[in-house]
C-alpha atoms as a PDB file:
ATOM      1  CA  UNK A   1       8.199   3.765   2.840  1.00  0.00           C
ATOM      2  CA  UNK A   2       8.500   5.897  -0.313  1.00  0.00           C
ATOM      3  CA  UNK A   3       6.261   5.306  -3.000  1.00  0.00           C
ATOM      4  CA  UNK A   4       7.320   6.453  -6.433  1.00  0.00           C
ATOM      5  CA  UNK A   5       4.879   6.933  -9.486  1.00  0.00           C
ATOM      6  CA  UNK A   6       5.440   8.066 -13.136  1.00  0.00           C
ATOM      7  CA  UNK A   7       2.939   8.858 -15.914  1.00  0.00           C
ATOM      8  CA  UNK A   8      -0.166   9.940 -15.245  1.00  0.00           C
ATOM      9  CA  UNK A   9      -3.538   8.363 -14.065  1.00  0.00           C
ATOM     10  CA  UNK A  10      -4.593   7.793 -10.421  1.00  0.00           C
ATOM     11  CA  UNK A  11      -2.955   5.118  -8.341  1.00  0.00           C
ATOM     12  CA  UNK A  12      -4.965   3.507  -4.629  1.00  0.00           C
ATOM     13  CA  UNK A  13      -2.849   1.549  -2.358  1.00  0.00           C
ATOM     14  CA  UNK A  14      -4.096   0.134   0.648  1.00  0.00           C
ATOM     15  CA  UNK A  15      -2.686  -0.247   3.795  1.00  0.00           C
ATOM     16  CA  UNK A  16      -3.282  -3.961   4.913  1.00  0.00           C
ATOM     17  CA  UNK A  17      -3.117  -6.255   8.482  1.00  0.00           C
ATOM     18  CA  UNK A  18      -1.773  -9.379   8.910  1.00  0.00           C
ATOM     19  CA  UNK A  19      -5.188 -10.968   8.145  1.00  0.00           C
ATOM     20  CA  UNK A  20      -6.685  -8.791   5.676  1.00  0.00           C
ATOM     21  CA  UNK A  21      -8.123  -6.175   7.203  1.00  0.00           C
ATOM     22  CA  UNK A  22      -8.086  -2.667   5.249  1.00  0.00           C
ATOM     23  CA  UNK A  23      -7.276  -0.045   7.699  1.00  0.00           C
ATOM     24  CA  UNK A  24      -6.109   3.304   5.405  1.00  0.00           C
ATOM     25  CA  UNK A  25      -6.360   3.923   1.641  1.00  0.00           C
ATOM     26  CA  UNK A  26      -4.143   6.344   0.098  1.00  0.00           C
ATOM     27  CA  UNK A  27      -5.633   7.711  -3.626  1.00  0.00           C
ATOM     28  CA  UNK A  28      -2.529   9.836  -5.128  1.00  0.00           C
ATOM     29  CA  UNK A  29      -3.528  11.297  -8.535  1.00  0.00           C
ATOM     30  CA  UNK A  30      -1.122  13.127 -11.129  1.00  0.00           C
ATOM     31  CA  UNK A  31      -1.918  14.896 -14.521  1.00  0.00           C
ATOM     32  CA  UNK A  32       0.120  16.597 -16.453  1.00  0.00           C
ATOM     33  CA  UNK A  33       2.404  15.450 -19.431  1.00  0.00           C
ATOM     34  CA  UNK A  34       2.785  11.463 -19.661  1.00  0.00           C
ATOM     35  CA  UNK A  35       6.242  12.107 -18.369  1.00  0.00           C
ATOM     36  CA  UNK A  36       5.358  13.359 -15.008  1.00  0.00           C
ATOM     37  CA  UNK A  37       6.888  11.860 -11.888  1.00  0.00           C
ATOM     38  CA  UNK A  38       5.505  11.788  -8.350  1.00  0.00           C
ATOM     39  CA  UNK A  39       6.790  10.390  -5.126  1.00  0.00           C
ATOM     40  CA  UNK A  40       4.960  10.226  -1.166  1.00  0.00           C
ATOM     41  CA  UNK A  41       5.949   8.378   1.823  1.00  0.00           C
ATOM     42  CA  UNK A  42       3.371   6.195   3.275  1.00  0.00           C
ATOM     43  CA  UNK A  43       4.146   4.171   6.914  1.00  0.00           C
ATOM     44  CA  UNK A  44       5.020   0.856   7.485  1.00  0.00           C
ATOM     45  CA  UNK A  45       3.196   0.414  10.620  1.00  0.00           C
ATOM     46  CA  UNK A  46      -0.432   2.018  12.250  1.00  0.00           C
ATOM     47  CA  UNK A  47      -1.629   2.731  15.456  1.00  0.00           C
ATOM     48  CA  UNK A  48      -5.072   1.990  15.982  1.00  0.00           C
ATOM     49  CA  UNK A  49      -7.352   1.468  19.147  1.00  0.00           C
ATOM     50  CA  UNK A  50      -5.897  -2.079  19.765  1.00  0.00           C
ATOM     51  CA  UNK A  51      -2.455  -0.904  19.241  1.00  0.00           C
ATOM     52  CA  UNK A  52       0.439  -0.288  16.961  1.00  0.00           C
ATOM     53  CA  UNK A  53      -0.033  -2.933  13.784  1.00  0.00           C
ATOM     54  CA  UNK A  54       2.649  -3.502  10.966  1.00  0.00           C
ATOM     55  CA  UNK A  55       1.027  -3.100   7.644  1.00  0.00           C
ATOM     56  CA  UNK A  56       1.367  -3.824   4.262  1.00  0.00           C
ATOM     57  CA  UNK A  57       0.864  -1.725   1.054  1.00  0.00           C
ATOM     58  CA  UNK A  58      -1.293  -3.125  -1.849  1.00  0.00           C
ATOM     59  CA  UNK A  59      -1.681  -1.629  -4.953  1.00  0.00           C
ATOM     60  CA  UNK A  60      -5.042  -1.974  -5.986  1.00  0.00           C
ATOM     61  CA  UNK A  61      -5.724   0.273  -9.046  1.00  0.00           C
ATOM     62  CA  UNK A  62      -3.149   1.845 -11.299  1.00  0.00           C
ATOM     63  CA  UNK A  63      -3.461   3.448 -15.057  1.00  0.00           C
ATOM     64  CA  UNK A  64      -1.899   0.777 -17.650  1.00  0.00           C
ATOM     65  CA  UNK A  65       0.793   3.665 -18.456  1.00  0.00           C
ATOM     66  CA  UNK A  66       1.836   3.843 -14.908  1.00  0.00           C
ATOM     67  CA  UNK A  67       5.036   2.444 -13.375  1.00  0.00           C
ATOM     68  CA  UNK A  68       4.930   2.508  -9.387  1.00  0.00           C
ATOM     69  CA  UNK A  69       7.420   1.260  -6.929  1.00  0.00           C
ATOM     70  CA  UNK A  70       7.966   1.092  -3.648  1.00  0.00           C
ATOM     71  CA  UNK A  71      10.803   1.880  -1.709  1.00  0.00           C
ATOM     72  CA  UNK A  72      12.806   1.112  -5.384  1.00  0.00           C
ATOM     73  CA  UNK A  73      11.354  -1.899  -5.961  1.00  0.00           C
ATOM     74  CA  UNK A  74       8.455  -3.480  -7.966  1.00  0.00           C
ATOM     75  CA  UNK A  75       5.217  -3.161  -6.212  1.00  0.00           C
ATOM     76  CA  UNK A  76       4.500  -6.681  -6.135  1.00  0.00           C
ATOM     77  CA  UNK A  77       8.074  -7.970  -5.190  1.00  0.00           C
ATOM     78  CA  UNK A  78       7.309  -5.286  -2.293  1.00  0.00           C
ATOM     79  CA  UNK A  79       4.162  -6.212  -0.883  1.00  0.00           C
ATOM     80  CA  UNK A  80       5.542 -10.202  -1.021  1.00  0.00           C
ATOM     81  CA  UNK A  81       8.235  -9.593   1.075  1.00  0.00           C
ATOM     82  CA  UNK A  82       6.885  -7.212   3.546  1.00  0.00           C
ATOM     83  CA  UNK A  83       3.666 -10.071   3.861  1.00  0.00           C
ATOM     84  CA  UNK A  84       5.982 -12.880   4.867  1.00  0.00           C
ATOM     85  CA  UNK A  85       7.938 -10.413   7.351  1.00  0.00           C
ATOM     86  CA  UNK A  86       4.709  -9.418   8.850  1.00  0.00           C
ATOM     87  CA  UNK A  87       2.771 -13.027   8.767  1.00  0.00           C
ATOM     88  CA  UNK A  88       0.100 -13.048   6.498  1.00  0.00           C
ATOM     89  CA  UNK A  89      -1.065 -16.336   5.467  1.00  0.00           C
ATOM     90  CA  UNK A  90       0.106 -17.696   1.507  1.00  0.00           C
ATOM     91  CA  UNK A  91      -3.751 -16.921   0.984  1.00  0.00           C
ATOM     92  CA  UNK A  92      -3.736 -13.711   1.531  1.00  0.00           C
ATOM     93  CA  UNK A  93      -0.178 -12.837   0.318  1.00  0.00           C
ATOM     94  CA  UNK A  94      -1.706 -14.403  -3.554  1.00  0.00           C
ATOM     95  CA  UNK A  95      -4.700 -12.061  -3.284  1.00  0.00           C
ATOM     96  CA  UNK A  96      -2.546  -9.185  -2.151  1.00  0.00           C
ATOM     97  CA  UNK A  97      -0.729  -9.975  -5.059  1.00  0.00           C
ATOM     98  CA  UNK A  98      -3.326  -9.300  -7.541  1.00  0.00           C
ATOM     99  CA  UNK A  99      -4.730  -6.486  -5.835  1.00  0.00           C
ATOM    100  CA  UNK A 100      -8.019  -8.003  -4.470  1.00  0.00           C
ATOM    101  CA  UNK A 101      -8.445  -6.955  -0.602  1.00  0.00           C
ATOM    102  CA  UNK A 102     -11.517  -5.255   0.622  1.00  0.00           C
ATOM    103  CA  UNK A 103     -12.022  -1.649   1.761  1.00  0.00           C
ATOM    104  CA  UNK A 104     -11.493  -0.295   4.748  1.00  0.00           C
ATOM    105  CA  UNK A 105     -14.435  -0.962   7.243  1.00  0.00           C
ATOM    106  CA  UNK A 106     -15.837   1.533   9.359  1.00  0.00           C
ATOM    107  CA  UNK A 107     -13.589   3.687  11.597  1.00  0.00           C
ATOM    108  CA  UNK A 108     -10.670   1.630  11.895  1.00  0.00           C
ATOM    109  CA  UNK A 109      -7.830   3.727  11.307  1.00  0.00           C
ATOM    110  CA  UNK A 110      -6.352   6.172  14.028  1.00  0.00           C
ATOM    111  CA  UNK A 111      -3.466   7.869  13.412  1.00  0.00           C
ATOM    112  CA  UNK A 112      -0.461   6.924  11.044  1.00  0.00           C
ATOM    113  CA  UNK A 113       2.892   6.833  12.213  1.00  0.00           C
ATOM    114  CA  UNK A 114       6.036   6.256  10.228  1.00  0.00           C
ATOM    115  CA  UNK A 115       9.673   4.126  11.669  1.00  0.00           C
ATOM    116  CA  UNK A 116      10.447   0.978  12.437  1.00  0.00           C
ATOM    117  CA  UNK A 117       8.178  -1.308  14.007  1.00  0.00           C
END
């Protein structure tokens, strides 16, 4: 999944289970003029200990300035869809929403891995 930023300030997006688990935290930061664009891919899916888990990406902190998307859409249309693809409960998917999940726990996260799931 490509994430795109623009204007400066530091973005953190967290990768998410199906029941609210943190498992990766991505912290991209640009500087520069308040024009400056930025883009990364981050996956779609993880492999961890118990084995490969689709994921979701929540934005959690961005500068006011900022506009992120991902994969060309709004962040939050994003991270709606891709919850009710992967199962999260309407709970979850409303505190996704706003950007409250928790931070990842421990050493949960194993390798990343990008593709279909």
């Amino acid at each position: 999944m490509e994430v795109r930023i623009q204007g400066e300030g530091e973005v953190v997006i967290r990768l998410i289970d199906r029941w609210g688990h943190a498992l990766g935290e991505r912290k991209i930061r640009l500087s520069g003029s308040k024009t400056i664009q930025g883009k990364t891919e981050l996956p779609l899916w993880l492999e961890t200990r118990e084995g490969q888990i689709p994921i979701v990406p929540v934005m959690v902190r961005a500068e006011k300035n900022q506009k992120i998307q991902f994969d060309g859409e709004d962040t939050k249309t994003f991270t709606k869809k891709r919850c009710q693809d992967i199962g999260c409960s309407s709970t979850f998917i409303d505190d996704a929403l706003r950007g409250c999940v928790a931070p990842v726990q421990g050493e949960r996260l194993i390798t990343a891995k990008s593709g279909p799931i």
